[in-house]
PDB file of N, CA and C in Angstrom:
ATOM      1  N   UNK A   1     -10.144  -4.103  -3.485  1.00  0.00           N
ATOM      2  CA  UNK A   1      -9.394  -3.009  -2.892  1.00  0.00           C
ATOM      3  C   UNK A   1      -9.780  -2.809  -1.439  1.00  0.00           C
ATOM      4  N   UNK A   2     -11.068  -3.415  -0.833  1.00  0.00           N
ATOM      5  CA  UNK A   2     -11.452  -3.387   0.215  1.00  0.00           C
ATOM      6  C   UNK A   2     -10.388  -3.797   1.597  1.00  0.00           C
ATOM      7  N   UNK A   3      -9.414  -4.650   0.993  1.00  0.00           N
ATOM      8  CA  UNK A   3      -8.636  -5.354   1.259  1.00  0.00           C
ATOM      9  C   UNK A   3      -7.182  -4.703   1.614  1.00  0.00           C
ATOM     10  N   UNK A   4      -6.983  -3.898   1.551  1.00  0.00           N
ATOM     11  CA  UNK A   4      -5.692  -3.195   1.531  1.00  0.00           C
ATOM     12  C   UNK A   4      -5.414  -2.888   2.542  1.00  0.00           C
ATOM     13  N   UNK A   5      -3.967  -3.095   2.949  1.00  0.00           N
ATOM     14  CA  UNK A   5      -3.779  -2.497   4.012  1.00  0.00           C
ATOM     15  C   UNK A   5      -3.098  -1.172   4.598  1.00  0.00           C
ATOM     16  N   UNK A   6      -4.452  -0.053   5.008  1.00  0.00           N
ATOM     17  CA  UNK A   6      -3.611   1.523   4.903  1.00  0.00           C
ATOM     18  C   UNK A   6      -2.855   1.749   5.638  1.00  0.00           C
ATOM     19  N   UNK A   7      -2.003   0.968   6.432  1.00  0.00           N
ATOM     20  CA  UNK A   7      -0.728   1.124   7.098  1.00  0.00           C
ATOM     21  C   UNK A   7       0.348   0.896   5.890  1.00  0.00           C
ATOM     22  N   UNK A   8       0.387   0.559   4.613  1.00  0.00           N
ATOM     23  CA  UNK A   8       1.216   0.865   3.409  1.00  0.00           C
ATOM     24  C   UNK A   8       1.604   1.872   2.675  1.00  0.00           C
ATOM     25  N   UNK A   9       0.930   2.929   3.135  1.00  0.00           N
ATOM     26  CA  UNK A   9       0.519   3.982   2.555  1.00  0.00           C
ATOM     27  C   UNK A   9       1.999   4.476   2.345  1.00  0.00           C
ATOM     28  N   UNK A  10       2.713   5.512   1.493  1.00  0.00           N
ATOM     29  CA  UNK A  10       1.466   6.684   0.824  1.00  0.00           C
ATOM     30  C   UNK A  10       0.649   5.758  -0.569  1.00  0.00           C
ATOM     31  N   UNK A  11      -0.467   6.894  -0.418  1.00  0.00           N
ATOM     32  CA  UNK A  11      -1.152   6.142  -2.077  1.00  0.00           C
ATOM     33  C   UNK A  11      -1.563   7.392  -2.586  1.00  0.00           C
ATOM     34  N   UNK A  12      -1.500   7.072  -4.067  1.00  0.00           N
ATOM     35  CA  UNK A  12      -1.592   8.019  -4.877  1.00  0.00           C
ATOM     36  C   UNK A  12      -3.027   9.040  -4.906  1.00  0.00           C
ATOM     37  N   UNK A  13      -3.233   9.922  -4.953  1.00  0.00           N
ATOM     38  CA  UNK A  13      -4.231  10.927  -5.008  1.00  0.00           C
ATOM     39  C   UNK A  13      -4.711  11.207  -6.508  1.00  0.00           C
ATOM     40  N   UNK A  14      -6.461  11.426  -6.649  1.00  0.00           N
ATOM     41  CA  UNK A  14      -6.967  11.730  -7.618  1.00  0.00           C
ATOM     42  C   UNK A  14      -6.740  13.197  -8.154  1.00  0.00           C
ATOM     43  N   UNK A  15      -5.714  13.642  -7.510  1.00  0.00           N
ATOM     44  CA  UNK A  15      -5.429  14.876  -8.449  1.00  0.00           C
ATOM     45  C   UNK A  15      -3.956  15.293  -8.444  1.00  0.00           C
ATOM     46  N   UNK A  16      -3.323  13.810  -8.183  1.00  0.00           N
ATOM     47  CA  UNK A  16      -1.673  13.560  -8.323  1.00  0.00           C
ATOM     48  C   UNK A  16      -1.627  13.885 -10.093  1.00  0.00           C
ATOM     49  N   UNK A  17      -0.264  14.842 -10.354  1.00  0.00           N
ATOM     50  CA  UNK A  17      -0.334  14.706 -11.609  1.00  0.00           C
ATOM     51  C   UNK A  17       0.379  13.075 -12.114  1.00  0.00           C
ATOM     52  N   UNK A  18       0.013  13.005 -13.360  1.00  0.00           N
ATOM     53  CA  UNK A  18       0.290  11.880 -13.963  1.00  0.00           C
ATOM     54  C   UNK A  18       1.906  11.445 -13.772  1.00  0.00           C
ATOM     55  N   UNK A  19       2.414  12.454 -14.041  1.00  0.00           N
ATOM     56  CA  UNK A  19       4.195  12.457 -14.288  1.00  0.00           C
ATOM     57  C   UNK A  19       5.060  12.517 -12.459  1.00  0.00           C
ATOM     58  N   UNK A  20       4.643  12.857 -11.939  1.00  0.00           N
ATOM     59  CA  UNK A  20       4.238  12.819 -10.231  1.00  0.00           C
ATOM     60  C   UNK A  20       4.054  11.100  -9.864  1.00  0.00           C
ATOM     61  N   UNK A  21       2.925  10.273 -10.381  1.00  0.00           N
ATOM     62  CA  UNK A  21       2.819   9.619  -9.897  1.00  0.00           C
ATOM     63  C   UNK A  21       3.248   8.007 -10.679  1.00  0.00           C
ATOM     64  N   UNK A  22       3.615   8.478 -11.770  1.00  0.00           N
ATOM     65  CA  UNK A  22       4.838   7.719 -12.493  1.00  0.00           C
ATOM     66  C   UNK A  22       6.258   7.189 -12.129  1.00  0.00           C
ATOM     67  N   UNK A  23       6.407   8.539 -11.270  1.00  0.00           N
ATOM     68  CA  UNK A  23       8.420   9.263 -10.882  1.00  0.00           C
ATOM     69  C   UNK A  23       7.704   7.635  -9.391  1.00  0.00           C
ATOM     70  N   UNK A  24       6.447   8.285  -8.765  1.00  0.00           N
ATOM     71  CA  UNK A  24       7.208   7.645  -7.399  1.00  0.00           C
ATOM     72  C   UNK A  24       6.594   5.963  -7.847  1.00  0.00           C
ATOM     73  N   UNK A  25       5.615   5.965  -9.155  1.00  0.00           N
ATOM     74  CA  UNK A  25       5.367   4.101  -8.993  1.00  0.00           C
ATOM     75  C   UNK A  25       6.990   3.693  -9.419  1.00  0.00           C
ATOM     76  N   UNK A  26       7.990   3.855  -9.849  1.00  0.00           N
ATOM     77  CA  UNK A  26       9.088   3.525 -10.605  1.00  0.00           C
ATOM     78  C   UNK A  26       9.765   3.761  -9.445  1.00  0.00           C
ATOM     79  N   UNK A  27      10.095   4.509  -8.659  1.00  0.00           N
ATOM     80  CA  UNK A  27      11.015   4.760  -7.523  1.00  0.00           C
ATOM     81  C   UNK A  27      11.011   3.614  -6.794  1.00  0.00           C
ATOM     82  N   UNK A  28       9.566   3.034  -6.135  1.00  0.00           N
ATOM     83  CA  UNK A  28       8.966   2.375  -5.349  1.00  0.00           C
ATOM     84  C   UNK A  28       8.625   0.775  -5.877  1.00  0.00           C
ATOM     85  N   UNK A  29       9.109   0.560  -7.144  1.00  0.00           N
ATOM     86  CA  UNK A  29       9.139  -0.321  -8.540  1.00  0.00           C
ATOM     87  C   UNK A  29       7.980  -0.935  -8.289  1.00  0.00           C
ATOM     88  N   UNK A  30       6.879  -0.183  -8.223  1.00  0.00           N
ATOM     89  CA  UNK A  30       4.681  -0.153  -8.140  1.00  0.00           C
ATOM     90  C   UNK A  30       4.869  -0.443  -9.776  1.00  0.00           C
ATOM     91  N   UNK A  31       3.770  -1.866 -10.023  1.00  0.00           N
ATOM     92  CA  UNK A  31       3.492  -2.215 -11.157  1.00  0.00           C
ATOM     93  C   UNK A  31       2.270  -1.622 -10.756  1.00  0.00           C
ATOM     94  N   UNK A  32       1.082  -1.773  -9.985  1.00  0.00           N
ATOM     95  CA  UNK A  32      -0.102  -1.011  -9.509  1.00  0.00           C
ATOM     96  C   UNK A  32       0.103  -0.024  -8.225  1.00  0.00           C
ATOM     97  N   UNK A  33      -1.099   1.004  -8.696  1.00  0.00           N
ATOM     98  CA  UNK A  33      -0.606   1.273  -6.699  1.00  0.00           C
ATOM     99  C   UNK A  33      -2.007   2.041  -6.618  1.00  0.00           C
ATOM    100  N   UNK A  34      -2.590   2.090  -5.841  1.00  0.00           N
ATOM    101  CA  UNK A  34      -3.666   2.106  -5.213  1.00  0.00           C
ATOM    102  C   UNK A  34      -4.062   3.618  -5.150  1.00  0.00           C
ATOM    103  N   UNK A  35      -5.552   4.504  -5.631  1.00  0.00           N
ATOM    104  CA  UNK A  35      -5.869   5.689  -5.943  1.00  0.00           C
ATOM    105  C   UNK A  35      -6.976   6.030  -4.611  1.00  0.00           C
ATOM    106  N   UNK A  36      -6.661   7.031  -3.708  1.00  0.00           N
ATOM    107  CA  UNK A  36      -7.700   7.504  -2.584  1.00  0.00           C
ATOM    108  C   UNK A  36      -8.136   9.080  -3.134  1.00  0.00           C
ATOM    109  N   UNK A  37      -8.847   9.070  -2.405  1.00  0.00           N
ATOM    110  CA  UNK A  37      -9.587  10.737  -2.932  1.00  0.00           C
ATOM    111  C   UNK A  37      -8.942  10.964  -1.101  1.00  0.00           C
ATOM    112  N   UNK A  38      -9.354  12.344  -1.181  1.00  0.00           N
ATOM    113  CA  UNK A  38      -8.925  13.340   0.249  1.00  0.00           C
ATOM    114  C   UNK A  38      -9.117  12.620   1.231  1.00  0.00           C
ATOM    115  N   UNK A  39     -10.169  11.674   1.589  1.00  0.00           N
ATOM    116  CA  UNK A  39     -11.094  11.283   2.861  1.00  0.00           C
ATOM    117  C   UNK A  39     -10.202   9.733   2.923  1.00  0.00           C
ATOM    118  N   UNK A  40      -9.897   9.458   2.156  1.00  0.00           N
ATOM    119  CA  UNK A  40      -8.866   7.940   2.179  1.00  0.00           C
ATOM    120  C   UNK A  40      -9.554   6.699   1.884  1.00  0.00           C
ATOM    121  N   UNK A  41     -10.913   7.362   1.191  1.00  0.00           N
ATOM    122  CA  UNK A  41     -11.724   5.824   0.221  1.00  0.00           C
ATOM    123  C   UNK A  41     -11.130   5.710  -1.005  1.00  0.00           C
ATOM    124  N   UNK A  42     -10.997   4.631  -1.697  1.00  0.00           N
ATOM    125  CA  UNK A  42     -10.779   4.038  -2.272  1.00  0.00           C
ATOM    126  C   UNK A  42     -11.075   4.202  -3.876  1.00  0.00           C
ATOM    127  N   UNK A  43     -10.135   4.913  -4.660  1.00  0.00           N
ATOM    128  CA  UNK A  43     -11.567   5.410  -5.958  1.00  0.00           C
ATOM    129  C   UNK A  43     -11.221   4.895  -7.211  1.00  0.00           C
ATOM    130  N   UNK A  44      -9.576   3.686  -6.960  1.00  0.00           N
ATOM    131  CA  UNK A  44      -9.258   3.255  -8.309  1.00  0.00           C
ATOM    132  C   UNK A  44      -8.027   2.973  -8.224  1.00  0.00           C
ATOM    133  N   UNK A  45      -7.504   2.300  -9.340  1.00  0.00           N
ATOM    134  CA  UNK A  45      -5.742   2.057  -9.424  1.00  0.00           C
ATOM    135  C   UNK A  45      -5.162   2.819 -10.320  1.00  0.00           C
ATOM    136  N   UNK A  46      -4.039   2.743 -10.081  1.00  0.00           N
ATOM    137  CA  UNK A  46      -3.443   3.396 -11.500  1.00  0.00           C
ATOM    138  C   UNK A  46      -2.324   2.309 -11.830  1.00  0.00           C
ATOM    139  N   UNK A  47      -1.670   1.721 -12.881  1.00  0.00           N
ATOM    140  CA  UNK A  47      -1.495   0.765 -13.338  1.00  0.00           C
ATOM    141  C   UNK A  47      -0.131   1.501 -13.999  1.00  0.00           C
ATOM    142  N   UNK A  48       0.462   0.747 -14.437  1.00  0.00           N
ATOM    143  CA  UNK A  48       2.477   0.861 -14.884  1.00  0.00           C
ATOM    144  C   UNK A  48       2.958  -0.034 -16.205  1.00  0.00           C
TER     145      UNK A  48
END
């Protein structure tokens, strides 16, 4: 994940609700999409 590039952004937030971040991986047709906390490190994926 070190690897990413944050000019892709938006990315999902650790306190996005679940159903929130479902609507936009499917909008955006995200099989993964990439989890930041407030500060914009890196804290996990969330998966589809």
């Amino acid at each position: 994940m070190r690897d990413i590039v944050f000019e892709r952004a938006p990315f999902a937030t650790a306190d996005m609700p679940a159903a929130t971040a479902a609507a936009a991986m499917r909008l955006r047709d995200l099989e993964v999409w990439p989890v930041v906390d407030h500060d914009g490190h890196a804290v996990g994926l969330l998966s589809f």
